[in-house]
Protein backbone atom coordinates (compact mmCIF):
# COMPACT_ATOMS: atom_id res chain seq x y z
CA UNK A 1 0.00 0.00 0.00
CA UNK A 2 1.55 3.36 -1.15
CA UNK A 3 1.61 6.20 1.78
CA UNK A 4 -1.08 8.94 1.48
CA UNK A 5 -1.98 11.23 3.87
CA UNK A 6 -4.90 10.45 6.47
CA UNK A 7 -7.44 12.31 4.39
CA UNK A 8 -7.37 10.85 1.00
CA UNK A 9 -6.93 7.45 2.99
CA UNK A 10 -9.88 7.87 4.65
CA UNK A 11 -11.78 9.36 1.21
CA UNK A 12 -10.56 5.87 -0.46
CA UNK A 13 -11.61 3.90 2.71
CA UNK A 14 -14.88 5.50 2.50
CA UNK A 15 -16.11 4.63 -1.39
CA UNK A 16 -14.16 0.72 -0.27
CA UNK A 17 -17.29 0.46 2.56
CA UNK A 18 -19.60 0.70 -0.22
CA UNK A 19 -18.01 -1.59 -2.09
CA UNK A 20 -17.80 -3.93 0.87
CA UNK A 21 -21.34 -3.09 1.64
CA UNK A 22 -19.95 -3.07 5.63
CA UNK A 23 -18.17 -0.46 7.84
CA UNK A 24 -15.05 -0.45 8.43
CA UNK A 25 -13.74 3.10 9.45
CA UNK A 26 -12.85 2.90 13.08
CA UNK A 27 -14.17 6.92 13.74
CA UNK A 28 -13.31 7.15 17.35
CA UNK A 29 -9.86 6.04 16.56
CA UNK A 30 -9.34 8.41 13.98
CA UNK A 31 -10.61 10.83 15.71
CA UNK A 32 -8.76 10.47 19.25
CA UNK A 33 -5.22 9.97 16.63
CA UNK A 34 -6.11 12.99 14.39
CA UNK A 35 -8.23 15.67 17.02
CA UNK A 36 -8.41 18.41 14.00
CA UNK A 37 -10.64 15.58 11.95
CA UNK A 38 -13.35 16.64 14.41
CA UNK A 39 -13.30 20.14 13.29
CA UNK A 40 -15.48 22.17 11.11
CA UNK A 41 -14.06 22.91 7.36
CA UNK A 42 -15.63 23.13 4.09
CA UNK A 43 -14.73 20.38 2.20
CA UNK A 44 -14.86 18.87 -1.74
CA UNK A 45 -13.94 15.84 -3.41
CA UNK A 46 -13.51 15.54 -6.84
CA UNK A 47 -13.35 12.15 -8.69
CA UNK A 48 -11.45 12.00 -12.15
CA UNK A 49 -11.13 9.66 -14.83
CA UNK A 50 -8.74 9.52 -17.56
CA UNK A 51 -8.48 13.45 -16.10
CA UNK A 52 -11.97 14.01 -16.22
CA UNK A 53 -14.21 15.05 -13.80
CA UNK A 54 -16.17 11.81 -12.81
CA UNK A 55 -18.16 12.94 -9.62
CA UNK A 56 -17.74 15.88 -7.56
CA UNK A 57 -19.57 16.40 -3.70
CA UNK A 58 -19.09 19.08 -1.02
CA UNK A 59 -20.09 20.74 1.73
CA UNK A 60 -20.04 23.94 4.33
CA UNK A 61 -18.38 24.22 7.46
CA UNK A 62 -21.65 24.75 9.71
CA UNK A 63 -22.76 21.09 8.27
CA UNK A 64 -20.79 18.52 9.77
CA UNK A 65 -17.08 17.69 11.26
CA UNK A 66 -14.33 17.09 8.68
CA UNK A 67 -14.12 13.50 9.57
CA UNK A 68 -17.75 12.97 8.55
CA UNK A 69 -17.89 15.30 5.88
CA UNK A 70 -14.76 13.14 4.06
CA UNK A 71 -16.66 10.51 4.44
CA UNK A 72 -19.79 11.49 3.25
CA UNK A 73 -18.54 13.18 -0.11
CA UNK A 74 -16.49 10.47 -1.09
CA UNK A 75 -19.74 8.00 -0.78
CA UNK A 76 -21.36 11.51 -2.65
CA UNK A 77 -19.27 11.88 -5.07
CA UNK A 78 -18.87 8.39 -6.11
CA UNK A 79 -22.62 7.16 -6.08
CA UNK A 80 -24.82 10.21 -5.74
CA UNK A 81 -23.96 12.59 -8.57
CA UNK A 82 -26.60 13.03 -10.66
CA UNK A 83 -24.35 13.84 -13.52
CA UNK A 84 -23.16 10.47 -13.96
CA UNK A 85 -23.72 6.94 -13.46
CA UNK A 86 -22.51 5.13 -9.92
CA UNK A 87 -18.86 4.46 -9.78
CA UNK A 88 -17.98 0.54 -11.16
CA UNK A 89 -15.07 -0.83 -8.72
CA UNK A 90 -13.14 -0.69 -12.22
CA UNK A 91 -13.37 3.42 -12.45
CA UNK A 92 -12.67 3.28 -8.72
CA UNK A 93 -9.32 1.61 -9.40
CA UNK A 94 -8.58 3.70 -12.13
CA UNK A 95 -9.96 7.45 -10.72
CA UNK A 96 -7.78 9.99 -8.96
CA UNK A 97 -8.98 11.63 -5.91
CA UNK A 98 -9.06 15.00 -4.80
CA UNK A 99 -10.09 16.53 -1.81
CA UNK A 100 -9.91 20.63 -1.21
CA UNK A 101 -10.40 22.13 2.02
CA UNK A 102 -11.51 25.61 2.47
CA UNK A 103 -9.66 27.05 5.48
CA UNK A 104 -9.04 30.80 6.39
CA UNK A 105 -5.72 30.86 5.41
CA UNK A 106 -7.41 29.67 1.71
CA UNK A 107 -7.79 26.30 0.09
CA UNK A 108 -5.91 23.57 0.58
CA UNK A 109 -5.83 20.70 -2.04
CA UNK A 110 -4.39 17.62 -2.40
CA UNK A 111 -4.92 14.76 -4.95
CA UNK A 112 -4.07 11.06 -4.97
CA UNK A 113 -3.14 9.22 -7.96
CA UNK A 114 -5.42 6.13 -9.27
CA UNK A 115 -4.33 2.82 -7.47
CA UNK A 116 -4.11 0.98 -11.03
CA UNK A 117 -2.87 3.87 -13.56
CA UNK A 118 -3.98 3.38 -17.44
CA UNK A 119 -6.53 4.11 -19.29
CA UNK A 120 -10.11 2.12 -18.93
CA UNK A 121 -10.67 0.45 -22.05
CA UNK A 122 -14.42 0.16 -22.56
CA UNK A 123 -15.16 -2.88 -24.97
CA UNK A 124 -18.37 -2.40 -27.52
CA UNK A 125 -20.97 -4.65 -27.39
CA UNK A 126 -21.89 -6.16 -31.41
CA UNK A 127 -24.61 -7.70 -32.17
């Protein structure tokens, strides 16, 4: 497993429990280990594919903590966009992630690279 900070871990972990269909983010740990996960930032996640945008999700700072609002774009981005289809485990593999974070000393953005890197090769169907 390549090293990526907490955020982006926890982003990837997030869109995995769906794909698991069972929780396995340990919050309170996270939480006690990382204390600023429990504040209040606005948050974003973009999803890209092939460097398109593939799903995108954020919210305020008076909504939830950052811990929960990580978690709850990633699932957003991934499978609630209305502007495209659910993520397939195969765009998962192949999407970067990126996560901004509106602070008061500006944004802050980091992205992760796709866990298999290529193109997705969609095969046509003939009849």
């Amino acid at each position: 497993m390549k090293n990526r900070s907490v955020l982006l871990q926890l982003a990837r972990d997030s869109i995995q429990e769906v794909f698991e269909a069972k929780k396995t983010i340990d919050k309170s740990t996270l939480l006690n280990t990382y204390p600023l996960l429990n504040e209040k930032i606005s948050s974003t996640i973009n999803l890209y594919l092939d460097g398109k945008l593939r799903g995108s999700a954020s919210s305020n700072e008076d909504s939830t903590s950052l811990i929960d609002s990580i978690i709850q774009n990633a699932k957003k981005s991934s499978f609630e966009d209305t502007n495209f289809n659910p993520l397939t485990t195969s765009e998962y593999l192949h999407c970067e992630i990126e996560i901004l974070l509106d602070t008061p000393d500006g944004t802050i953005s980091e992205k992760d690279k796709p866990i298999i890197v290529g193109e997705i090769k969609l095969s046509k169907i003939v009849s």
